[in-house]
C-alpha atoms as a PDB file:
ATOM      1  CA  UNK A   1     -34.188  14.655 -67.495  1.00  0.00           C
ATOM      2  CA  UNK A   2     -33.873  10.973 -66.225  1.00  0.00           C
ATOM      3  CA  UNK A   3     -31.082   8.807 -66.851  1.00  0.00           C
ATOM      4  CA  UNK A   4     -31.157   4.961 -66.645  1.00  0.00           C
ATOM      5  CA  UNK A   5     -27.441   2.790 -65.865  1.00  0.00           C
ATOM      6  CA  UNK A   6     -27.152  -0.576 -66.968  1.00  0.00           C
ATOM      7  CA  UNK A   7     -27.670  -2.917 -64.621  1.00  0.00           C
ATOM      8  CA  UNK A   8     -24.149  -4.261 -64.502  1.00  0.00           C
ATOM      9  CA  UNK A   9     -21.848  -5.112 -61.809  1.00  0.00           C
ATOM     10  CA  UNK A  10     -19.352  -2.591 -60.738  1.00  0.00           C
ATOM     11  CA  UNK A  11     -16.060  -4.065 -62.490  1.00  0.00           C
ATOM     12  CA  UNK A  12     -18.362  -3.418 -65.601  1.00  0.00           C
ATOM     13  CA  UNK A  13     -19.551  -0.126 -65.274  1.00  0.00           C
ATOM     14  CA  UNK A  14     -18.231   1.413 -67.447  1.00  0.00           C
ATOM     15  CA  UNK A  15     -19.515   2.480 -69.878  1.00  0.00           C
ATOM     16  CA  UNK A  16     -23.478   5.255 -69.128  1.00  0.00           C
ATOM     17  CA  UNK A  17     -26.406   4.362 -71.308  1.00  0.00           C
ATOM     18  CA  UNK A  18     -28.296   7.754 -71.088  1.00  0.00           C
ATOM     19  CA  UNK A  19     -31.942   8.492 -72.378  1.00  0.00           C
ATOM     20  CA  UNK A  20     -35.335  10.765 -72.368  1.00  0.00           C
ATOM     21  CA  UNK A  21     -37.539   9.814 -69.589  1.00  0.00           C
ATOM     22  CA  UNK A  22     -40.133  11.354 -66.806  1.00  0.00           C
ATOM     23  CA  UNK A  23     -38.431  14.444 -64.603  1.00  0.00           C
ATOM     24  CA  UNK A  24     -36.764  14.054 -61.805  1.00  0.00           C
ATOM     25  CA  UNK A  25     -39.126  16.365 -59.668  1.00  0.00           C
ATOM     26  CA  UNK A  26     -40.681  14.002 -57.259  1.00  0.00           C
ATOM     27  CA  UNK A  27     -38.036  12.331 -56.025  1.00  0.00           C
ATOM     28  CA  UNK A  28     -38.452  13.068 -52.463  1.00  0.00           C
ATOM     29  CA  UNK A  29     -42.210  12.257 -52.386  1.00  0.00           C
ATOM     30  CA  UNK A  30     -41.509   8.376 -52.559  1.00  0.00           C
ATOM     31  CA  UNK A  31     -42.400   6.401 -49.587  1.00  0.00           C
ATOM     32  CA  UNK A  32     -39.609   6.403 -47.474  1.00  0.00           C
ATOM     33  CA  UNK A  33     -39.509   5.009 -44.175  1.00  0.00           C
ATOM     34  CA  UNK A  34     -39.620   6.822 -40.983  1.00  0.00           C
ATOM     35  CA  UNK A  35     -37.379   6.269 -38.202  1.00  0.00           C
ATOM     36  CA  UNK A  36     -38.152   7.585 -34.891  1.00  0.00           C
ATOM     37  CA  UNK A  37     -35.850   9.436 -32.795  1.00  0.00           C
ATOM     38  CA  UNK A  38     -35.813   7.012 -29.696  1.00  0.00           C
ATOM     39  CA  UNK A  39     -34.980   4.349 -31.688  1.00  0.00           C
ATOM     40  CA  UNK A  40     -31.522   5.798 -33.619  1.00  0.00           C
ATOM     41  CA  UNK A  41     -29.054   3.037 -33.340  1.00  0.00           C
ATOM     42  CA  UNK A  42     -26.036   2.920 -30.998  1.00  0.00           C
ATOM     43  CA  UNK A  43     -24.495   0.491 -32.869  1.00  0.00           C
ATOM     44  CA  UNK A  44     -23.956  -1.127 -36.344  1.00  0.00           C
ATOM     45  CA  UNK A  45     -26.139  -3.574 -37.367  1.00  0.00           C
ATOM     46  CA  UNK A  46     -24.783  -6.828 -39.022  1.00  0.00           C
ATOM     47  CA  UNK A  47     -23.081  -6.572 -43.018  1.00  0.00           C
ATOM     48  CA  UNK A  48     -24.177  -8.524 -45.836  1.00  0.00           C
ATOM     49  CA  UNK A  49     -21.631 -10.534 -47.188  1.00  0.00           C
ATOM     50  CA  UNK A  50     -20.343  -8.921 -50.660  1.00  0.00           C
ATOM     51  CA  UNK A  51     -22.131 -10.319 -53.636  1.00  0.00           C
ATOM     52  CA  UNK A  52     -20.744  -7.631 -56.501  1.00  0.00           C
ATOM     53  CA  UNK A  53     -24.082  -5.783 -55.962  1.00  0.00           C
ATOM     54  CA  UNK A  54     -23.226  -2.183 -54.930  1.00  0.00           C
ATOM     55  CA  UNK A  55     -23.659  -1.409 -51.451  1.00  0.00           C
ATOM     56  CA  UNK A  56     -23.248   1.515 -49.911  1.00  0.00           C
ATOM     57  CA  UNK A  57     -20.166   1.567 -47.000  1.00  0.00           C
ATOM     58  CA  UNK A  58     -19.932   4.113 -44.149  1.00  0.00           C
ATOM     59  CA  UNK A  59     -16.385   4.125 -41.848  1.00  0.00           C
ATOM     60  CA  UNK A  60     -16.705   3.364 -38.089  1.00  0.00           C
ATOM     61  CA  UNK A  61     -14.393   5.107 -36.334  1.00  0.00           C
ATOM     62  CA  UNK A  62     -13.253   5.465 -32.834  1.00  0.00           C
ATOM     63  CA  UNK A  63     -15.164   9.040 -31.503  1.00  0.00           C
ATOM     64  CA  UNK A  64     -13.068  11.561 -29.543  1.00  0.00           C
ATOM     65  CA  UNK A  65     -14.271  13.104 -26.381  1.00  0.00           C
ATOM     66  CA  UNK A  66     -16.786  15.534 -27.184  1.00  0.00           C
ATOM     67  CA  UNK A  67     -18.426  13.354 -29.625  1.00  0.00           C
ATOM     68  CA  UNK A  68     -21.320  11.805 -28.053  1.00  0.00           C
ATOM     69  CA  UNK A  69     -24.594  12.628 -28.176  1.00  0.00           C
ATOM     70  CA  UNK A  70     -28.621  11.565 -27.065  1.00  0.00           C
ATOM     71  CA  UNK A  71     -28.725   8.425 -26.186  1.00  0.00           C
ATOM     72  CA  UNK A  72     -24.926   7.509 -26.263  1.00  0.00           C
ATOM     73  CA  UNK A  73     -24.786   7.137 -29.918  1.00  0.00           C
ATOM     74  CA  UNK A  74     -21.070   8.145 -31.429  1.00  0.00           C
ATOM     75  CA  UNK A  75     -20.768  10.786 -33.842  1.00  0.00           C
ATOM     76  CA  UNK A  76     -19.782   8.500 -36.552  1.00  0.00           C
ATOM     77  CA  UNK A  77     -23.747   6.581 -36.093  1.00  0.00           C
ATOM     78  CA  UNK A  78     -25.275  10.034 -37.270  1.00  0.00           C
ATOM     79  CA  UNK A  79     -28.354   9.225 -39.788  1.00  0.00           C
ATOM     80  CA  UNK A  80     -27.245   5.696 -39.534  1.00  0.00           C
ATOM     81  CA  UNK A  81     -28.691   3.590 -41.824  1.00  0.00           C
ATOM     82  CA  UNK A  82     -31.695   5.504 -42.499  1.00  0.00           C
ATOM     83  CA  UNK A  83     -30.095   8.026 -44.238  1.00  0.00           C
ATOM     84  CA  UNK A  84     -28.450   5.693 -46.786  1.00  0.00           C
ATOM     85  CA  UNK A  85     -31.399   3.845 -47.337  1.00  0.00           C
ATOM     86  CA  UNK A  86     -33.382   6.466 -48.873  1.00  0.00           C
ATOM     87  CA  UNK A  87     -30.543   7.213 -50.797  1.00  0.00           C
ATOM     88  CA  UNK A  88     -30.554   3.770 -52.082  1.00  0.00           C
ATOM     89  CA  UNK A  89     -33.936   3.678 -52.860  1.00  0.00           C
ATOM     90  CA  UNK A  90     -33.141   6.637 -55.189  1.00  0.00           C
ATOM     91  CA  UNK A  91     -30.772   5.752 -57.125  1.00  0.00           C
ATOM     92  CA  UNK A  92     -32.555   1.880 -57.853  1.00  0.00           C
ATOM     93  CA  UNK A  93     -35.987   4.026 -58.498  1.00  0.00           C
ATOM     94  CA  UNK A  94     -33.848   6.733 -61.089  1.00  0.00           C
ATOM     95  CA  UNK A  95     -31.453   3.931 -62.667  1.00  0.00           C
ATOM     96  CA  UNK A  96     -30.316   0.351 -63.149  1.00  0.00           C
ATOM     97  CA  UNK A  97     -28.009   0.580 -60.208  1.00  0.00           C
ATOM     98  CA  UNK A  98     -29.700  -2.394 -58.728  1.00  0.00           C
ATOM     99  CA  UNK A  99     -27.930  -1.404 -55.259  1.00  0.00           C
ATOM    100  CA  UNK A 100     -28.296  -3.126 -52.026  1.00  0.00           C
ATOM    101  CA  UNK A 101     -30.536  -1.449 -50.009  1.00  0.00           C
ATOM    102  CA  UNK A 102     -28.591  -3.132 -46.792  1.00  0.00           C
ATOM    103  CA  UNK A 103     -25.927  -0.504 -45.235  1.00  0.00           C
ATOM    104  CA  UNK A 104     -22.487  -2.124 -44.302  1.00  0.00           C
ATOM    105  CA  UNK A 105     -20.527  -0.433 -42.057  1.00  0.00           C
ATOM    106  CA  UNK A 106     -16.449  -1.174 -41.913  1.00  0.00           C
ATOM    107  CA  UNK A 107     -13.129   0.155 -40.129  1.00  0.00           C
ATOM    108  CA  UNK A 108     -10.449   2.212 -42.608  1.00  0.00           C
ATOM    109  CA  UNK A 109      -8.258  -0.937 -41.683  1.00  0.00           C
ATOM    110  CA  UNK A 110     -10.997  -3.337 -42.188  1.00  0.00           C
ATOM    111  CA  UNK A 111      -9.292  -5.627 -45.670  1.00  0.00           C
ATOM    112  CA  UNK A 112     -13.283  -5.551 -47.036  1.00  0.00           C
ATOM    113  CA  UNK A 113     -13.348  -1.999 -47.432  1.00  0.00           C
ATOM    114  CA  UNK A 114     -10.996  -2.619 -50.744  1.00  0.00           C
ATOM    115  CA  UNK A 115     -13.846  -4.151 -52.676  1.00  0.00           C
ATOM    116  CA  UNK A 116     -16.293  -1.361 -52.193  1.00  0.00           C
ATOM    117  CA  UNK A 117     -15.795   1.956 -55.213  1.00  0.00           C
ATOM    118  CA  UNK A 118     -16.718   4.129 -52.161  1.00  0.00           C
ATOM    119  CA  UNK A 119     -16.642   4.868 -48.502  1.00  0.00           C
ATOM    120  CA  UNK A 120     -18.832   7.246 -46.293  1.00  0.00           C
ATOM    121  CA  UNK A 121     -17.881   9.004 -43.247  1.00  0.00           C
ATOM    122  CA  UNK A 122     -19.769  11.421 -41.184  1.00  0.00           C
ATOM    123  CA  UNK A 123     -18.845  14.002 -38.518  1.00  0.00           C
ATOM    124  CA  UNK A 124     -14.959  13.895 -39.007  1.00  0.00           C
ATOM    125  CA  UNK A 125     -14.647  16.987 -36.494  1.00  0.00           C
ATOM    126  CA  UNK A 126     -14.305  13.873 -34.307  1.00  0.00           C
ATOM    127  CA  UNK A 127     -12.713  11.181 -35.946  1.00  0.00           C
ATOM    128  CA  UNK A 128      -9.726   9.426 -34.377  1.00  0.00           C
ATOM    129  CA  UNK A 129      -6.742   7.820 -36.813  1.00  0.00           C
ATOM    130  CA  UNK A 130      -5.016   4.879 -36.385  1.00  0.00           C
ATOM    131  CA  UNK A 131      -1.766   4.507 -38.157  1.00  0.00           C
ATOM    132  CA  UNK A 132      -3.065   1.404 -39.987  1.00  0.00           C
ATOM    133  CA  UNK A 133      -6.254   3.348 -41.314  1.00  0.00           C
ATOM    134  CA  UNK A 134      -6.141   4.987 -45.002  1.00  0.00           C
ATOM    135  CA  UNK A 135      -8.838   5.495 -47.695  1.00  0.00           C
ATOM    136  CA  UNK A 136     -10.621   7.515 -50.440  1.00  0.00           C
ATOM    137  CA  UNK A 137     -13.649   9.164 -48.453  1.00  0.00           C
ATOM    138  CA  UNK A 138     -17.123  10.989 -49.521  1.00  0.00           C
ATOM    139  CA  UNK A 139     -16.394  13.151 -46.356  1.00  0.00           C
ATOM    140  CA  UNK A 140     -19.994  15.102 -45.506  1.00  0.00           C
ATOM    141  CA  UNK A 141     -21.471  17.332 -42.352  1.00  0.00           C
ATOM    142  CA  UNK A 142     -19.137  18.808 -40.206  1.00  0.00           C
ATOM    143  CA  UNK A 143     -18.474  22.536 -39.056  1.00  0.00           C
ATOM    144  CA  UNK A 144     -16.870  25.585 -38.397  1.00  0.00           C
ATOM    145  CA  UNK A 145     -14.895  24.837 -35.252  1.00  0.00           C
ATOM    146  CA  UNK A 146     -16.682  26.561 -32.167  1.00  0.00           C
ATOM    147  CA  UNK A 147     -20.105  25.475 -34.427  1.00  0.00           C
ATOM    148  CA  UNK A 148     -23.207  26.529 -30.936  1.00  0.00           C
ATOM    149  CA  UNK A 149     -20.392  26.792 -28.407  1.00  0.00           C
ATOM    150  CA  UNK A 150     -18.944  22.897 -29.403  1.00  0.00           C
ATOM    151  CA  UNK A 151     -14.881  23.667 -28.861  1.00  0.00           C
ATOM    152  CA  UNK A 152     -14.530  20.785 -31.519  1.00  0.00           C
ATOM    153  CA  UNK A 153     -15.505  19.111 -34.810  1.00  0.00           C
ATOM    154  CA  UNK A 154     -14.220  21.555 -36.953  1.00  0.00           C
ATOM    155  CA  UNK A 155     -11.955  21.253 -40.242  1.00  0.00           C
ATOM    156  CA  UNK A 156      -8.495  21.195 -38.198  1.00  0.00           C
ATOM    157  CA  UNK A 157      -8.897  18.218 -36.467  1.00  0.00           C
ATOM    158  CA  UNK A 158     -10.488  16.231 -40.126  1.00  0.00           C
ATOM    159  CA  UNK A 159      -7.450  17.894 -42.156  1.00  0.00           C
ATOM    160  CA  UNK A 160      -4.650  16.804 -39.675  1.00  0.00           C
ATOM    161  CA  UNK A 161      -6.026  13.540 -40.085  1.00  0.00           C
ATOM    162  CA  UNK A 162      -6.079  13.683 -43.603  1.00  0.00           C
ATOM    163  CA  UNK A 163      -2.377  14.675 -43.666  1.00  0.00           C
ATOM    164  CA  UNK A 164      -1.526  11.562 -42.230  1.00  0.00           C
ATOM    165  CA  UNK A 165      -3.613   9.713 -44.998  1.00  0.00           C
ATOM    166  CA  UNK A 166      -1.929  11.652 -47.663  1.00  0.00           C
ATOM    167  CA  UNK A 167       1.027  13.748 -46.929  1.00  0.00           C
ATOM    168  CA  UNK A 168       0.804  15.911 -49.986  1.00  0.00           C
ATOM    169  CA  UNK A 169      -2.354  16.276 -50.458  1.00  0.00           C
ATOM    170  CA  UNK A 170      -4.160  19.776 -51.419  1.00  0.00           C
ATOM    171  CA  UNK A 171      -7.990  20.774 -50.165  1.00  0.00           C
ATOM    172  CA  UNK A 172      -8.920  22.004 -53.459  1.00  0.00           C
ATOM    173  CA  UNK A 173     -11.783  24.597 -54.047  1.00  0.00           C
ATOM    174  CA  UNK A 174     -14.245  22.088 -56.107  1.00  0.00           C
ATOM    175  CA  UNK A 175     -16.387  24.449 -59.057  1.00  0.00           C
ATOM    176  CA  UNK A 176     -19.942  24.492 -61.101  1.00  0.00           C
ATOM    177  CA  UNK A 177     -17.762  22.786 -63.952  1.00  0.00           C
ATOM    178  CA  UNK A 178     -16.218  20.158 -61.833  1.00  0.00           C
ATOM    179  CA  UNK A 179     -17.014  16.412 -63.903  1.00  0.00           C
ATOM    180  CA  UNK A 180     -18.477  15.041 -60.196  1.00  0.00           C
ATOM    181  CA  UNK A 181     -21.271  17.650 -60.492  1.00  0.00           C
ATOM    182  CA  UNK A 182     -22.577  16.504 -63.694  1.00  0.00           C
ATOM    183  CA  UNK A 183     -21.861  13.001 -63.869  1.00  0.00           C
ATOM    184  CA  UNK A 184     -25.827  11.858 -63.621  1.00  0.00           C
ATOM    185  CA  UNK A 185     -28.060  15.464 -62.867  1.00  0.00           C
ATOM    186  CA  UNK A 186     -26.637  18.643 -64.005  1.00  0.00           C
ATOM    187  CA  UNK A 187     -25.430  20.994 -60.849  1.00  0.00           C
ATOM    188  CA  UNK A 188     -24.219  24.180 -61.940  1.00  0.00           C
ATOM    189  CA  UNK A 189     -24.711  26.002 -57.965  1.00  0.00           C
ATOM    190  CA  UNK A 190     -23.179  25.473 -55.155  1.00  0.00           C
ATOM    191  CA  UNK A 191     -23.041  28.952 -54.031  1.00  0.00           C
ATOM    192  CA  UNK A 192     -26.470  29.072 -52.783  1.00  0.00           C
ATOM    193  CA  UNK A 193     -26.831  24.996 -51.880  1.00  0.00           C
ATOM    194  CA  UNK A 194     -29.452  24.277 -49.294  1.00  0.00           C
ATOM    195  CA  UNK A 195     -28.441  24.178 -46.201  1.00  0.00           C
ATOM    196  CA  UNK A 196     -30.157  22.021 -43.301  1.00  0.00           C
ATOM    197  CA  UNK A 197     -29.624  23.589 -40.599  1.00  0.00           C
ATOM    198  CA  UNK A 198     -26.512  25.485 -40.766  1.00  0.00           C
ATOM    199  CA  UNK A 199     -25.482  29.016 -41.346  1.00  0.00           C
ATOM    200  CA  UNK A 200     -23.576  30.891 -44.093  1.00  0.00           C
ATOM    201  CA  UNK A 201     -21.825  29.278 -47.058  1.00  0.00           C
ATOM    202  CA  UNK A 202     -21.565  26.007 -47.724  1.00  0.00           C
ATOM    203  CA  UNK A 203     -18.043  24.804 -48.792  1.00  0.00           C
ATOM    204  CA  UNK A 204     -17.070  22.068 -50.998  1.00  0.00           C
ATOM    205  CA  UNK A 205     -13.785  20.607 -51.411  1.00  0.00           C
ATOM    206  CA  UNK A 206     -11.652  17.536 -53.179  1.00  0.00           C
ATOM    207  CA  UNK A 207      -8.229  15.808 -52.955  1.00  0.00           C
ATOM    208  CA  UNK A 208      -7.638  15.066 -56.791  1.00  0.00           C
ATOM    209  CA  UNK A 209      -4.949  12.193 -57.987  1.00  0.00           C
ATOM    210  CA  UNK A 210      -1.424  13.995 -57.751  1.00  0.00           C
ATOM    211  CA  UNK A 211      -3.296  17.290 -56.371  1.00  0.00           C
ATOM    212  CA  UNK A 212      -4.217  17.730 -60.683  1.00  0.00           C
ATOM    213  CA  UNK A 213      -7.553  18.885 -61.100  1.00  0.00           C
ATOM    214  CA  UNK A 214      -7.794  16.913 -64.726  1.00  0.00           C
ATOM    215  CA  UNK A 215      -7.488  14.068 -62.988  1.00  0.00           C
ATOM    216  CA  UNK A 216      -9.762  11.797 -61.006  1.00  0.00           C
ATOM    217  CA  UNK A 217     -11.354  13.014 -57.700  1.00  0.00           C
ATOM    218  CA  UNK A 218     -10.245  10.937 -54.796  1.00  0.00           C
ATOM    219  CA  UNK A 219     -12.164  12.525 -51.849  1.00  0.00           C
ATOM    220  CA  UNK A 220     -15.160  14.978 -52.046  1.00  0.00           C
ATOM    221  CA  UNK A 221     -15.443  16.744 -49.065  1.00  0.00           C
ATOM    222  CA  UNK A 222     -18.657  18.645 -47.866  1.00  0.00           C
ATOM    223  CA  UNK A 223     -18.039  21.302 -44.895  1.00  0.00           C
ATOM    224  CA  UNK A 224     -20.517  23.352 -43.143  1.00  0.00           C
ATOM    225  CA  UNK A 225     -23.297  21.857 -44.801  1.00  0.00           C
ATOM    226  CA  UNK A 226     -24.863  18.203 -43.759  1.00  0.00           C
ATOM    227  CA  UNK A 227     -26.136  16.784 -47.300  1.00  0.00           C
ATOM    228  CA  UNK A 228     -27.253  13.363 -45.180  1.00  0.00           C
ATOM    229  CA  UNK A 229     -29.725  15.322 -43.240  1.00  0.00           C
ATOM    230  CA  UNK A 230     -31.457  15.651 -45.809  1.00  0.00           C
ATOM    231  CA  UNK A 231     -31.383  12.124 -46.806  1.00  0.00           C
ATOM    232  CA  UNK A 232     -32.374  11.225 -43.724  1.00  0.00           C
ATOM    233  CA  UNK A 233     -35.618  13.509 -42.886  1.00  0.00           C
ATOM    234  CA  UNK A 234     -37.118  13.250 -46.502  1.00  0.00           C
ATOM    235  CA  UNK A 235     -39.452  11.009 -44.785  1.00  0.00           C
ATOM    236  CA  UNK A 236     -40.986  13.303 -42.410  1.00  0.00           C
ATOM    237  CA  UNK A 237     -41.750  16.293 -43.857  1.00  0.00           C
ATOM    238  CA  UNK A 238     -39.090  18.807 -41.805  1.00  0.00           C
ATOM    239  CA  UNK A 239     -37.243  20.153 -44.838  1.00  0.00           C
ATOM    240  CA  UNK A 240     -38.590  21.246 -47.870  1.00  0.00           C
ATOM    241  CA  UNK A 241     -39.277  19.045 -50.830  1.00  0.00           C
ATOM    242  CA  UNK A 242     -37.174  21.228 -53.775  1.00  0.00           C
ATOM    243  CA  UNK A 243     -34.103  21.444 -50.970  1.00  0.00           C
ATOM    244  CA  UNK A 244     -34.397  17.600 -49.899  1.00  0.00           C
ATOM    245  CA  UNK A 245     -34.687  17.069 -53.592  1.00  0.00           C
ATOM    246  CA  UNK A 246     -31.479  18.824 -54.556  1.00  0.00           C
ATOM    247  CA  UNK A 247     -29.487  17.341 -52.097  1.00  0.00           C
ATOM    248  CA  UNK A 248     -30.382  13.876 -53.599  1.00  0.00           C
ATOM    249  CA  UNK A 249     -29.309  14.718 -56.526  1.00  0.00           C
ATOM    250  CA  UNK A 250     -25.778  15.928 -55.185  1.00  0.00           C
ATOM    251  CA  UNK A 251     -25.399  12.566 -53.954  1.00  0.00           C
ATOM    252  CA  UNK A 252     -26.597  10.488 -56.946  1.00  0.00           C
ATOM    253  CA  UNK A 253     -23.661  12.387 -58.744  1.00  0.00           C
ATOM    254  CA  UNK A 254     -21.082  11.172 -56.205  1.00  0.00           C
ATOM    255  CA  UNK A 255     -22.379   7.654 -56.588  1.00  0.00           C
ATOM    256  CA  UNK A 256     -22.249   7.582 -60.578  1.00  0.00           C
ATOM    257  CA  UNK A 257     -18.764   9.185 -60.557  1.00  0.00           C
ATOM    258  CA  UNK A 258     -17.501   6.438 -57.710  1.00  0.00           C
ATOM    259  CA  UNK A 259     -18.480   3.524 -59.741  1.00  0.00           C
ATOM    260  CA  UNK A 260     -17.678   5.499 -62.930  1.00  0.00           C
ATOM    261  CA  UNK A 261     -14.107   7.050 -61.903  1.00  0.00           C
END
């Protein structure tokens, strides 16, 4: 089953007009564009200026040591802005969304980041916090600390961070029934979610409003498991169509509850 939005603008949506249309099978067989590995970005290109269109945000942050890789490129850059593209592309090709294909990239400090529903960041086993920096994250591929010999960019260094964000908060085992994972496609697994490249179990994880899981989700959090790679290869034909395809959907649900929630 397909489901179409209204083509609204955000401080509208509320309201999901849902009918009958083609499956959802292909979606990774669109023509998305490939990016070649020498030419990954170092840096963040220039943002669009904010129109009420969605566009989808990703946090620059300072990287620790430890957290650069080929070519110089900081661990925040990963999949950077191919990755969100073909997301994009999805969700405008499955729904109204009418989202900016454009990727804007902004600091946790940064005043624009308040008029964007959601915020992106990457690789938090090496983000640094300033004391002026604080948000609602979609928080997706890091590992288990040690991860092929790496003495960092596990969850200790992302959670003491987040502690500083929110004090009280509680990492909160997300489930099958949770609203997030059937707010567009219907998810009932995450047990046995593909992985890209990673071993073992996949974990998945959410700070709700006042730690009350009937209330809304303020961060999703995706640990040992990189959703984005997914994203970003479905181009190239190195993962598997269902897998790339699933993982797609997991992120058109985090998009519909943002705007929605």
């Amino acid at each position: 089953m397909r489901m179409r939005l209204p083509s609204r603008r955000l401080g509208a949506l509320a309201i999901v007009s849902v009918c009958l249309l083609a499956g959802s099978a292909l979606l990774a067989q669109r023509g998305f564009e490939p990016f070649g590995w020498g030419r990954m970005p170092r840096q963040a290109g220039p943002n669009i200026p904010y129109d009420g269109r969605f566009t989808f945000v990703r946090v620059r942050y300072e990287t620790a040591p430890g957290g650069y890789w080929a070519g110089g490129r900081p661990s925040w850059i990963h999949g950077y802005p191919i990755a969100e593209r073909n997301l994009m592309r999805i969700m405008n090709e499955v729904s109204y969304f009418g989202a900016h294909e454009e990727v804007n990239t902004v600091t946790l400090d940064d005043p624009e980041l308040s008029k964007y529903p959601i915020a992106y960041i990457i690789e938090v086993g090496w983000w640094t916090l300033t004391d002026r920096e604080a948000a609602a994250l979609f928080v997706d591929d890091f590992k288990m600390l040690g991860w092929r010999g790496v003495p960092t960019g596990g969850w200790e260094p992302f959670a003491e961070n987040m502690k500083r964000v929110l004090p009280e908060a509680q990492f909160l085992d997300m489930e099958p029934s949770d609203t997030i994972f059937h707010s567009f496609f219907q998810i009932d697994d995450l047990e046995h979610f593909p992985q890209a490249y990673n071993a073992g179990r996949p974990v998945f994880k959410g700070i709700f409003e006042d730690n009350d899981r009937r209330k809304r989700v303020m961060a999703i959090i995706n640990y040992n498991t990189d959703i984005s790679q997914y994203w970003e290869w479905s181009g190239r034909g190195l993962r598997p169509l269902d897998d790339t395809n699933e993982a797609y959907k997991l992120g058109v649900n985090y998009l519909i509850y943002g705007v929605t929630h």
